[in-house]
C-alpha atoms as a PDB file:
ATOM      1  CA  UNK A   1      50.947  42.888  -7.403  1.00  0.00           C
ATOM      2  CA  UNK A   2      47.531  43.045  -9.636  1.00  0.00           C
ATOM      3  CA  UNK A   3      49.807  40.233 -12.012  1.00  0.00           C
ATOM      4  CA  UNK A   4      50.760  38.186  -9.188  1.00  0.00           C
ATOM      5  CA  UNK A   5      47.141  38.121  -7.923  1.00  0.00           C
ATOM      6  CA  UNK A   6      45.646  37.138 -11.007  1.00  0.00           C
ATOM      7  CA  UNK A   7      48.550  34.225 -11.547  1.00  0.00           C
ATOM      8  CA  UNK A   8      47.402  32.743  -8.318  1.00  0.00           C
ATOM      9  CA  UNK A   9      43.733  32.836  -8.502  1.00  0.00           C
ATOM     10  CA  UNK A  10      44.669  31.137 -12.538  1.00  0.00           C
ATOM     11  CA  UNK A  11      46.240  28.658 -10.847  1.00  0.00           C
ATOM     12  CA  UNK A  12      43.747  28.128  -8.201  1.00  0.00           C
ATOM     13  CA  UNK A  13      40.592  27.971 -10.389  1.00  0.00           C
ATOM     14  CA  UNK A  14      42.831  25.245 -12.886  1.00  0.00           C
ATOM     15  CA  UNK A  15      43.629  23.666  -9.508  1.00  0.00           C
ATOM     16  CA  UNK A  16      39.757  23.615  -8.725  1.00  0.00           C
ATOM     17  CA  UNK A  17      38.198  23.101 -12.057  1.00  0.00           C
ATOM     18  CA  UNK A  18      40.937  19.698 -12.432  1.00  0.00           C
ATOM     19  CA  UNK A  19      39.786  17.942  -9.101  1.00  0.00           C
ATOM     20  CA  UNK A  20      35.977  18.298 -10.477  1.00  0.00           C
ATOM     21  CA  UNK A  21      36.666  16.676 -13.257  1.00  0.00           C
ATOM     22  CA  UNK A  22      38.366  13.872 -11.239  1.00  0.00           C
ATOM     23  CA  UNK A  23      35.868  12.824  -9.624  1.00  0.00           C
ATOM     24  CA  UNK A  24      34.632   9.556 -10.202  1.00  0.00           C
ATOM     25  CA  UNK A  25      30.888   9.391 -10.922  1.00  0.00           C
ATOM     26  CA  UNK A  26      28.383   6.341 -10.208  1.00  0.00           C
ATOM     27  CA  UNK A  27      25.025   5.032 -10.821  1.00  0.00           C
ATOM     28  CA  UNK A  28      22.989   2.597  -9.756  1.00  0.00           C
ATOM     29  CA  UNK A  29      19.236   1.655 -10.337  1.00  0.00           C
ATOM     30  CA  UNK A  30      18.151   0.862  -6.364  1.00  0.00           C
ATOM     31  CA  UNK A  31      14.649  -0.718  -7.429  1.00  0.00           C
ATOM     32  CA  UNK A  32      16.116  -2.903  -9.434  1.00  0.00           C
ATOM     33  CA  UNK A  33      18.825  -3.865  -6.415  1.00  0.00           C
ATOM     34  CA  UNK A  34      16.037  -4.435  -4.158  1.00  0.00           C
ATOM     35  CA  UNK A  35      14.190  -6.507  -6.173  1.00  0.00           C
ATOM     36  CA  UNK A  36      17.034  -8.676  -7.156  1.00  0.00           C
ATOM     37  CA  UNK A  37      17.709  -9.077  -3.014  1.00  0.00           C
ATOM     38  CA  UNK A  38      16.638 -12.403  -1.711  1.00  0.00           C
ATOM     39  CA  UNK A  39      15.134 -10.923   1.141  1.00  0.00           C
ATOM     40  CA  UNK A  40      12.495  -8.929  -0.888  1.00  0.00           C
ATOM     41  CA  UNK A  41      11.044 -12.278  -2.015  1.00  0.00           C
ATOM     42  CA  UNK A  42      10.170 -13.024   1.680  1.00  0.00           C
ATOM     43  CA  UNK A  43       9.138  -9.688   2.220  1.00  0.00           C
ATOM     44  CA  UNK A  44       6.795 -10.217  -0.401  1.00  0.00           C
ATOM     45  CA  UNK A  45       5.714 -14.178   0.800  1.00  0.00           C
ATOM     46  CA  UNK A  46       5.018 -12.220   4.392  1.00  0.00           C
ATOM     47  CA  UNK A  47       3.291  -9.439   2.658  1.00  0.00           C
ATOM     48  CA  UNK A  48       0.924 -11.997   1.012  1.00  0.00           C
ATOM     49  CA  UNK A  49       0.231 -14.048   3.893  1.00  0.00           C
ATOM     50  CA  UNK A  50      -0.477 -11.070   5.887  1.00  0.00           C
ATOM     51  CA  UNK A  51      -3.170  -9.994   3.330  1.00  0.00           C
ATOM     52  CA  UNK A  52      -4.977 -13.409   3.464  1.00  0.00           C
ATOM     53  CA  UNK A  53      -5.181 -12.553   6.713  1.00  0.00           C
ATOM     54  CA  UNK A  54      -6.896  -9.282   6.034  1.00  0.00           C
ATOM     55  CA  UNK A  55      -8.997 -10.615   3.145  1.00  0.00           C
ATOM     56  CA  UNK A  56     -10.234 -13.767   5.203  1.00  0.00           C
ATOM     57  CA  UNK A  57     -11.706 -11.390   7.834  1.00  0.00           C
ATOM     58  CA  UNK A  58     -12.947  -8.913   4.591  1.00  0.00           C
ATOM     59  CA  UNK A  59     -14.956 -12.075   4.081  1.00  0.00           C
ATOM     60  CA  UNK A  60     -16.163 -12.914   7.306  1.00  0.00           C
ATOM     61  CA  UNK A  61     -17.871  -9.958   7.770  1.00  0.00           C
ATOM     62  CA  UNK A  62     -19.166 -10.146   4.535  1.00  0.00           C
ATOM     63  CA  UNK A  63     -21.046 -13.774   4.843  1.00  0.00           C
ATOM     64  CA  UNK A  64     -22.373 -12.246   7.842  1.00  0.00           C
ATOM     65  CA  UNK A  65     -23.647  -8.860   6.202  1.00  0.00           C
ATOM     66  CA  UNK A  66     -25.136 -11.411   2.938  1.00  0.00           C
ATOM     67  CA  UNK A  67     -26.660 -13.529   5.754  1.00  0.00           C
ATOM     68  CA  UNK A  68     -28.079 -11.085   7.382  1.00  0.00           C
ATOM     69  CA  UNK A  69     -29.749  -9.401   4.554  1.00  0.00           C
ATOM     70  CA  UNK A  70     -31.200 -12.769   3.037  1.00  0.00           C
ATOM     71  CA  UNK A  71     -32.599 -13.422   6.729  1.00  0.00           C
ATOM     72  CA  UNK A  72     -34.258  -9.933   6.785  1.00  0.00           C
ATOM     73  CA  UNK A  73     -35.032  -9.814   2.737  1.00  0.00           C
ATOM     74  CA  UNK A  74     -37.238 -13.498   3.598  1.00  0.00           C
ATOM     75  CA  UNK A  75     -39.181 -11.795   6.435  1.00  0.00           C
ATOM     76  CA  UNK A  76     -40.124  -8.432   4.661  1.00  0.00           C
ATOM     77  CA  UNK A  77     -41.093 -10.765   1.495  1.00  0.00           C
ATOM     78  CA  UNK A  78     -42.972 -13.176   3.822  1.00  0.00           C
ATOM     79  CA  UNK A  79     -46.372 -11.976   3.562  1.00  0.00           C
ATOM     80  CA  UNK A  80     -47.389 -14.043   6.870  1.00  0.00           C
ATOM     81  CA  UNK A  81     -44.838 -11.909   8.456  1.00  0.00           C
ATOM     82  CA  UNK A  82     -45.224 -10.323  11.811  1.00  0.00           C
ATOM     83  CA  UNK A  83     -42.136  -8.087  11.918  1.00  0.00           C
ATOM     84  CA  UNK A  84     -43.411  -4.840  13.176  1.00  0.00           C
ATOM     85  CA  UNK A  85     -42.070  -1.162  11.600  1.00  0.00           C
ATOM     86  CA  UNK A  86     -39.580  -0.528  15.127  1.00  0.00           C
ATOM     87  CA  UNK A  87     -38.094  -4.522  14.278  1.00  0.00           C
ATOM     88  CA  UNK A  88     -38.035  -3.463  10.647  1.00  0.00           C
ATOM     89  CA  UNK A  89     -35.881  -0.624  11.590  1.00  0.00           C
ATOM     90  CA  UNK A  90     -33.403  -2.171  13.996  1.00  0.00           C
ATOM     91  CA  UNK A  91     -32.841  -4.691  11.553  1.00  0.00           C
ATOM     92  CA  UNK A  92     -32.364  -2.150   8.656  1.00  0.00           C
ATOM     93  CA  UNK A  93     -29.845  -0.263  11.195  1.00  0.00           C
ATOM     94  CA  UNK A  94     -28.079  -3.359  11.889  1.00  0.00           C
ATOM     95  CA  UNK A  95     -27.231  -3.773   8.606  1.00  0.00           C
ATOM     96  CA  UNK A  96     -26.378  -0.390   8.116  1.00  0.00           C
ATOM     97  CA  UNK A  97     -23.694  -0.954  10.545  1.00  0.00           C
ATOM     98  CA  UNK A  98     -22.306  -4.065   9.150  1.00  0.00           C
ATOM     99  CA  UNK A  99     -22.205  -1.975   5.851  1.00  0.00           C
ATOM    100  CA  UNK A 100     -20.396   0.940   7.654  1.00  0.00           C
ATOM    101  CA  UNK A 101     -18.451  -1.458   9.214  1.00  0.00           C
ATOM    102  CA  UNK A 102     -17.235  -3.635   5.604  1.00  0.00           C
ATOM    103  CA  UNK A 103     -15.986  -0.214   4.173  1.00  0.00           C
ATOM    104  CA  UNK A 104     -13.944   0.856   6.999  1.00  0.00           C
ATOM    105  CA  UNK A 105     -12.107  -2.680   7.079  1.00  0.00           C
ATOM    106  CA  UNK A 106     -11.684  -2.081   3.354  1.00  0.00           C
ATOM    107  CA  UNK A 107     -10.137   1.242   3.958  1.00  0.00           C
ATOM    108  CA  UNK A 108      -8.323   0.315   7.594  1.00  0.00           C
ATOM    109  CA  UNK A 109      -7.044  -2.853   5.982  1.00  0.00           C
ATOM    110  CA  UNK A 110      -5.485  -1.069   2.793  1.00  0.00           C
ATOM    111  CA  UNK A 111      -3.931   1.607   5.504  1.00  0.00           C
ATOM    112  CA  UNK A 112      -2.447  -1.491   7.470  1.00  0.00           C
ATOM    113  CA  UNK A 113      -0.866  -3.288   4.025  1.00  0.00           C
ATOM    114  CA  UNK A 114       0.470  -0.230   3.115  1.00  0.00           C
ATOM    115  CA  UNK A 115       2.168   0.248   6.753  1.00  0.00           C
ATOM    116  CA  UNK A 116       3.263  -3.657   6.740  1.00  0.00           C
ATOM    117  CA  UNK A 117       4.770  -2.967   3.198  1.00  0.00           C
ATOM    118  CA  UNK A 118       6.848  -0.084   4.769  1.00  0.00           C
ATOM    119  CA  UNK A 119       7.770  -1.851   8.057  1.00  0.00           C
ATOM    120  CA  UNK A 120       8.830  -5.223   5.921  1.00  0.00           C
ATOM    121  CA  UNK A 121      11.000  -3.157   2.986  1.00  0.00           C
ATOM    122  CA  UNK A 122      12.841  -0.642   5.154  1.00  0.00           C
ATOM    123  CA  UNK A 123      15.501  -2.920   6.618  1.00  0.00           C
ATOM    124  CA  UNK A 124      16.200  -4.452   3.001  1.00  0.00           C
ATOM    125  CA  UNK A 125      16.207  -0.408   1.864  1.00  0.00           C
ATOM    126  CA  UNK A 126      18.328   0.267   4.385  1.00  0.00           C
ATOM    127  CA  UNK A 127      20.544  -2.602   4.024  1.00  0.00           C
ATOM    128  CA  UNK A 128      20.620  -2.059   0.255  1.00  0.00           C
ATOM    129  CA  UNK A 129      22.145   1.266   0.746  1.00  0.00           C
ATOM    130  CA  UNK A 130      24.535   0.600   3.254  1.00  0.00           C
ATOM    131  CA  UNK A 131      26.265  -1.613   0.754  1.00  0.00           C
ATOM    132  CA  UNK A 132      25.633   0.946  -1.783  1.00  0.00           C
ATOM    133  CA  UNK A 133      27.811   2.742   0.496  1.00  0.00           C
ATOM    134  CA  UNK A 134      30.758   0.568   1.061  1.00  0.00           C
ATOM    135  CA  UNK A 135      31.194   0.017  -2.695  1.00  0.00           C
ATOM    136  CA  UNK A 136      31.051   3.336  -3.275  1.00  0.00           C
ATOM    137  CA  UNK A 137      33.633   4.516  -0.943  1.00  0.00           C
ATOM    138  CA  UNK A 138      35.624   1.371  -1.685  1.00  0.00           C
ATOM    139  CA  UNK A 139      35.461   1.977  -5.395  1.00  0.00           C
ATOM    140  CA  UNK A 140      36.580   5.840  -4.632  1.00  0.00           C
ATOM    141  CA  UNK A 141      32.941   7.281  -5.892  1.00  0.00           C
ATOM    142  CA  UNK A 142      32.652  10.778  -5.606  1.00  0.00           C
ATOM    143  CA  UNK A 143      28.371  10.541  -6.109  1.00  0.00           C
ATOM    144  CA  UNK A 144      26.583   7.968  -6.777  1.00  0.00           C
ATOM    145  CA  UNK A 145      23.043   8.729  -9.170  1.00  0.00           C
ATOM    146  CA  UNK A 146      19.608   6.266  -8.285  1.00  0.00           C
ATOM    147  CA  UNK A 147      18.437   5.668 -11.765  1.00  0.00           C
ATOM    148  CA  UNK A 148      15.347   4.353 -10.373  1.00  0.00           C
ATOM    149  CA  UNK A 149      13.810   8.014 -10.032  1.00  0.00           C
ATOM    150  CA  UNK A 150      14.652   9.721 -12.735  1.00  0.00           C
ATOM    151  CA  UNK A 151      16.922  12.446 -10.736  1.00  0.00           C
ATOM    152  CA  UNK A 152      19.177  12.647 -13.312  1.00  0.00           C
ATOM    153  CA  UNK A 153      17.782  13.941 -16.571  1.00  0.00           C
ATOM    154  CA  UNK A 154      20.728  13.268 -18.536  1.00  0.00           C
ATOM    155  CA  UNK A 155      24.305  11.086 -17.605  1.00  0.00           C
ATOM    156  CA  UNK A 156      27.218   9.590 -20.364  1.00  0.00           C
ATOM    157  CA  UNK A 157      26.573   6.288 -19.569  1.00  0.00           C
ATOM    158  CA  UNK A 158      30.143   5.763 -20.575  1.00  0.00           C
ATOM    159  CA  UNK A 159      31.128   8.166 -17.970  1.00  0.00           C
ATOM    160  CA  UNK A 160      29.146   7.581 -15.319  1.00  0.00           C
ATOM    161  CA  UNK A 161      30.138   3.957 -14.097  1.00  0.00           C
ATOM    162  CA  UNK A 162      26.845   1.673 -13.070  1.00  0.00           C
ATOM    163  CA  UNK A 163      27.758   0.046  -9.683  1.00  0.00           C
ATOM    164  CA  UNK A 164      24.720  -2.059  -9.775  1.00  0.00           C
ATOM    165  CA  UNK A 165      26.948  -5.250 -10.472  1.00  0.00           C
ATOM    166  CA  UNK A 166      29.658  -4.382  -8.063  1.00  0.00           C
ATOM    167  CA  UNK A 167      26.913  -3.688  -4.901  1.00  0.00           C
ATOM    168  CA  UNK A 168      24.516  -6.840  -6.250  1.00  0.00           C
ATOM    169  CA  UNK A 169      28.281  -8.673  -5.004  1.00  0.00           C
ATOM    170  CA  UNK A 170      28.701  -7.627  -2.354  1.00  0.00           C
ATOM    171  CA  UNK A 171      25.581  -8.691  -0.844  1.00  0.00           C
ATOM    172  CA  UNK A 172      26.121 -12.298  -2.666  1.00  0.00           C
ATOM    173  CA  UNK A 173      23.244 -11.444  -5.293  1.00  0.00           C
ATOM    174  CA  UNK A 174      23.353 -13.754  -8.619  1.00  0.00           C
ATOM    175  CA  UNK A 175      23.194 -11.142 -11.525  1.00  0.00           C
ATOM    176  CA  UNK A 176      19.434 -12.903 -12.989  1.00  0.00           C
ATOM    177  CA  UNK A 177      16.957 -10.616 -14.087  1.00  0.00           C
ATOM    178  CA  UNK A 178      14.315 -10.694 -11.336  1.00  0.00           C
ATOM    179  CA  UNK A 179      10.762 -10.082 -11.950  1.00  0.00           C
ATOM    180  CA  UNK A 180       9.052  -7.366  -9.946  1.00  0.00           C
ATOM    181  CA  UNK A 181       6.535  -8.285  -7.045  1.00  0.00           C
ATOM    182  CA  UNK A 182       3.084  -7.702  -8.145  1.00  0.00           C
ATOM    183  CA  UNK A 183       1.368  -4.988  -6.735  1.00  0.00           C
ATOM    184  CA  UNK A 184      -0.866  -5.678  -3.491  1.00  0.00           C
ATOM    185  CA  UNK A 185      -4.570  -6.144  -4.661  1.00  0.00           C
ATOM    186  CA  UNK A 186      -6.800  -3.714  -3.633  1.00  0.00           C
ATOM    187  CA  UNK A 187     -10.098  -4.734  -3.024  1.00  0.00           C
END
């Protein structure tokens, strides 16, 4: 019985330790994927309009902070200057504000960018890896490794097969090298 027993757990752990290594491995680098999609470069056109937007207003409220303070620098360096200590004040406040007010449109406007970035790459993400999916089952891929963030610390290249090509045709993508967006600038 003991003989029989170990014969069939043998033959079971051959059994299991064959289909493991017939599993068919992938990789892919997904940044570079995105990138290389078409609609990333009008991801990234929207992006940029959408910060002139921001950085037009940055600027508005900055020509009226610099007018402002040339306006109240003239009458505190105007020696025939009436401006009493309480007008002196409000104006000092006021420009306070507009101060306060500049940095929190920096910081609110670099929130909002960051949010627009998010809302304007996840459908490209998502479509991205939906293909990623149908060549992967097509092509009988058992997992599939992003490249893009380090998660692997080591993979054969030559046994690991790179579907980058494959999914880049299915979603009609010209394999040319495609520069990377430029980061946002922060201001």
């Amino acid at each position: 019985m003991k003989k029989i027993l170990k014969i069939v757990l043998t033959v079971a752990f051959v059994a299991g330790s064959t289909s493991v290594f017939a599993q068919k491995l992938g990789r892919i680098n997904m940044q570079e994927l995105v990138f290389a999609m078409p609609e990333t470069a009008e991801m990234q056109k929207n992006l940029e309009a959408y910060q002139k937007e921001l950085q037009d207003q940055l600027e508005t409220i900055g020509v009226e902070f610099n007018n402002k303070l040339n306006e109240y620098t003239k009458q505190v360096s105007d020696k025939n200057s009436t401006m009493s200590d309480s007008v002196r004040q409000l104006k000092e406040k006021e420009l306070n504000d507009l101060k306060t007010r500049y940095d929190e449109f920096v910081q609110v406007s670099q929130q909002d960018m960051q949010k627009k970035q998010g809302e304007l790459l996840e459908p490209i993400i998502v479509k991205a890896q939906d293909a990623v999916k149908e060549v992967s089952k097509a092509g009988g891929y058992t997992v599939v490794y992003d490249t893009s963030v380090n998660a692997v610390a080591y993979f054969d290249e030559a046994v690991v097969t790179d579907i980058l090509p494959a999914v880049k045709t299915k979603l009609g993508i010209k394999d040319t090298p495609a520069a990377a967006p430029a980061a946002p600038a922060a201001k």
